[in-house]
N, C-alpha and C. Protein backbone atom coordinates (compact mmCIF):
# COMPACT_ATOMS: atom_id res chain seq x y z
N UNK A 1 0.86 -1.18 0.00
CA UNK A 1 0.00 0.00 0.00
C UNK A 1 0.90 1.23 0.00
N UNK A 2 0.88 2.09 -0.89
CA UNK A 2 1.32 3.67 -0.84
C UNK A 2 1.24 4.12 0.63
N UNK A 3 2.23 5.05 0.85
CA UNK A 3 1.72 6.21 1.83
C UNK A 3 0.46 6.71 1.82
N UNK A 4 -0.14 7.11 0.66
CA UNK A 4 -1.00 8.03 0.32
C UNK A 4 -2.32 6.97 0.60
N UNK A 5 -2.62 5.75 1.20
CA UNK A 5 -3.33 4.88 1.09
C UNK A 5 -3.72 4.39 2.64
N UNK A 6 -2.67 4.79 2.94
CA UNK A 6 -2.60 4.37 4.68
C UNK A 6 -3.83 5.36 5.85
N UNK A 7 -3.73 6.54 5.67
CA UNK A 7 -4.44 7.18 6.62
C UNK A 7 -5.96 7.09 6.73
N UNK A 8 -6.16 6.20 5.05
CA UNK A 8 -7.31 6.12 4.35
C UNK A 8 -8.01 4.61 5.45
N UNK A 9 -7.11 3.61 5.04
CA UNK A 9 -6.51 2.10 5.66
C UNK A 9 -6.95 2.52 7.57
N UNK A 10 -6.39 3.39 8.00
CA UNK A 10 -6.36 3.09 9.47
C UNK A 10 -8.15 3.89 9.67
N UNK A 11 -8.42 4.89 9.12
CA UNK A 11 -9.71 5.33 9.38
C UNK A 11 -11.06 4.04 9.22
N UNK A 12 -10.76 3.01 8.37
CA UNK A 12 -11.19 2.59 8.01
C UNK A 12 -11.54 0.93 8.67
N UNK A 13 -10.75 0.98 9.53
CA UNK A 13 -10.24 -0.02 11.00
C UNK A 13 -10.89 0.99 11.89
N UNK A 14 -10.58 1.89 12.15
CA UNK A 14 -11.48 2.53 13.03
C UNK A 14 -12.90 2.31 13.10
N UNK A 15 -13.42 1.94 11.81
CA UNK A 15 -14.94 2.43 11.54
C UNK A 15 -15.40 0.83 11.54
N UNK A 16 -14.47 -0.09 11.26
CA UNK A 16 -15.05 -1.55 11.77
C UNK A 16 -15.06 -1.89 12.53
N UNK A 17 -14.27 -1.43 13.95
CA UNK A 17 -13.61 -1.90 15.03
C UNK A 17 -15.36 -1.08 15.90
N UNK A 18 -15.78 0.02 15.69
CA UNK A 18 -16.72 0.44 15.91
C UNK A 18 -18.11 -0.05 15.41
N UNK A 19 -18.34 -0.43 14.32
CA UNK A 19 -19.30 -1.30 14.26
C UNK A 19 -19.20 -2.54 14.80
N UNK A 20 -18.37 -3.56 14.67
CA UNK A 20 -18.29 -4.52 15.64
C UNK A 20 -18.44 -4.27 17.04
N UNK A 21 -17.83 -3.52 17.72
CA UNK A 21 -17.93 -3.47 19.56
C UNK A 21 -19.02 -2.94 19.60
N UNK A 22 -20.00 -1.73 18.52
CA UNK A 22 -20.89 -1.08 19.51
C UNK A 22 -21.95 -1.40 18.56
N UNK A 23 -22.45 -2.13 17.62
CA UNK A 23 -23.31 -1.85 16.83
C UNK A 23 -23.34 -3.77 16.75
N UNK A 24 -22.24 -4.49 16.88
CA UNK A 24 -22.33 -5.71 17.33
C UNK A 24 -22.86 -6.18 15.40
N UNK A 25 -22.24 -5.96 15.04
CA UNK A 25 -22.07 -6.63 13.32
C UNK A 25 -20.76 -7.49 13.19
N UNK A 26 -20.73 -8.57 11.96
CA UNK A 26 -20.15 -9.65 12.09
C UNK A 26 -19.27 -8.84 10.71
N UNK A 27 -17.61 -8.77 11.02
CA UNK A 27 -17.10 -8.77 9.75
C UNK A 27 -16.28 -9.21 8.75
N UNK A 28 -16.58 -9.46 7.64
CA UNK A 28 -16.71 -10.82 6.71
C UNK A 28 -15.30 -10.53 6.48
N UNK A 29 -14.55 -9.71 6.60
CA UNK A 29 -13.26 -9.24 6.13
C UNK A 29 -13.15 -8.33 4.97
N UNK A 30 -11.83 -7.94 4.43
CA UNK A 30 -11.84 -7.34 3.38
C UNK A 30 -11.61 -8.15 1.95
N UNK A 31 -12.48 -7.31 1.32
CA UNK A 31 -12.78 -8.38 -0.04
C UNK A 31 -12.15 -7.23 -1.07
N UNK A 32 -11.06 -6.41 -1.13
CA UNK A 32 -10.42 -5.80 -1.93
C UNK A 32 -10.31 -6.51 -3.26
N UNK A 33 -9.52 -7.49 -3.02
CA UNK A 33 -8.71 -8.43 -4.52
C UNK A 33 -9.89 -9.46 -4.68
N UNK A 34 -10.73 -9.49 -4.13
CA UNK A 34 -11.58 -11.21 -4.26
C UNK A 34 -12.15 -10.87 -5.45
N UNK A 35 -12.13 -12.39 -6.31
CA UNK A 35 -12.79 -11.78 -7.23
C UNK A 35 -14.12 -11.58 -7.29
N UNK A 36 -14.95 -11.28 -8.47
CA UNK A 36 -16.41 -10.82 -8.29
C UNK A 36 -17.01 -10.26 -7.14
N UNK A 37 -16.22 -9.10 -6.35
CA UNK A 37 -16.20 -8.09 -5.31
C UNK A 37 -17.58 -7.24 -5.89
N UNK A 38 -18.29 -7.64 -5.09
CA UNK A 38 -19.70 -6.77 -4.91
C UNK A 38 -20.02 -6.46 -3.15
N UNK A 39 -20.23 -5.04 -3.53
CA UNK A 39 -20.79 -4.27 -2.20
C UNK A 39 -22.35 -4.74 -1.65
N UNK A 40 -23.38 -5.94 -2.36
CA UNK A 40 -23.65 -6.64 -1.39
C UNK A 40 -23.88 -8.03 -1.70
N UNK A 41 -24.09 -8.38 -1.09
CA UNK A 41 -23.51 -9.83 -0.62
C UNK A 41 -24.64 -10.72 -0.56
N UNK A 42 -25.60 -11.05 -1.88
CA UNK A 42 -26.69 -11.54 -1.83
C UNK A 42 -27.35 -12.51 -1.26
N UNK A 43 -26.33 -13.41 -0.83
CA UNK A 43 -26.96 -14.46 -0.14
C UNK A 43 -27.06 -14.20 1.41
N UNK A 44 -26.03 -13.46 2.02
CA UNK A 44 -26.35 -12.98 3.46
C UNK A 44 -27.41 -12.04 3.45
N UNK A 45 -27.57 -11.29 2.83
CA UNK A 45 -28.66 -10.44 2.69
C UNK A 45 -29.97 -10.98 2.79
N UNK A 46 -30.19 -12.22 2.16
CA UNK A 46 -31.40 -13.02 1.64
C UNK A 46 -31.62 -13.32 2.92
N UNK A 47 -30.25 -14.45 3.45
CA UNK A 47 -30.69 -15.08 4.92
C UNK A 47 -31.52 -13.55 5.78
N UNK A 48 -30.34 -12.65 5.85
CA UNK A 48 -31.15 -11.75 6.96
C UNK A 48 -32.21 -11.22 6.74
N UNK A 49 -32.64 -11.63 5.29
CA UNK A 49 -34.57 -10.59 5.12
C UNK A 49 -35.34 -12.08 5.29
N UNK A 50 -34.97 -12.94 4.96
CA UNK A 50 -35.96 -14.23 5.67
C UNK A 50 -35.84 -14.09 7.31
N UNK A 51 -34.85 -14.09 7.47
CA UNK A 51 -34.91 -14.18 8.94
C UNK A 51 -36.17 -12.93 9.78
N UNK A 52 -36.03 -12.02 9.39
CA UNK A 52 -36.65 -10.42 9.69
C UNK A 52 -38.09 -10.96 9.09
N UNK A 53 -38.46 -11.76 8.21
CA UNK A 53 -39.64 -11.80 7.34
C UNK A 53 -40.23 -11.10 6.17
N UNK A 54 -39.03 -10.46 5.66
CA UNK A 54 -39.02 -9.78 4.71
C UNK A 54 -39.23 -10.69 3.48
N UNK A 55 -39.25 -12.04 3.32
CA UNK A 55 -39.00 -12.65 1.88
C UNK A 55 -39.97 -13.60 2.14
């Protein structure tokens, strides 16, 4: 990672480290390089709107 990439990188640990402890969300990790990287994640999504009764 660049310099120019890092301050970006630690804010960004900040903001998971905070949803996990206080908002109590599960996180899947970072999916930077994975391939077919989509922002959501259809099948967890599905489980959690069946679960809620949404589906």
């Amino acid at each position: 990672m660049s310099e120019f990439g890092k301050p970006e990188r630690h804010t960004q640990n900040r903001i998971i480290k905070m949803f996990q402890d206080e908002l109590g969300y599960k996180y899947l990790g970072n999916f930077e390089d994975r391939e077919n990287n989509c922002s959501i994640e259809e099948s967890l999504l599905a489980s959690f709107l069946h679960k809620q009764g949404q589906m």
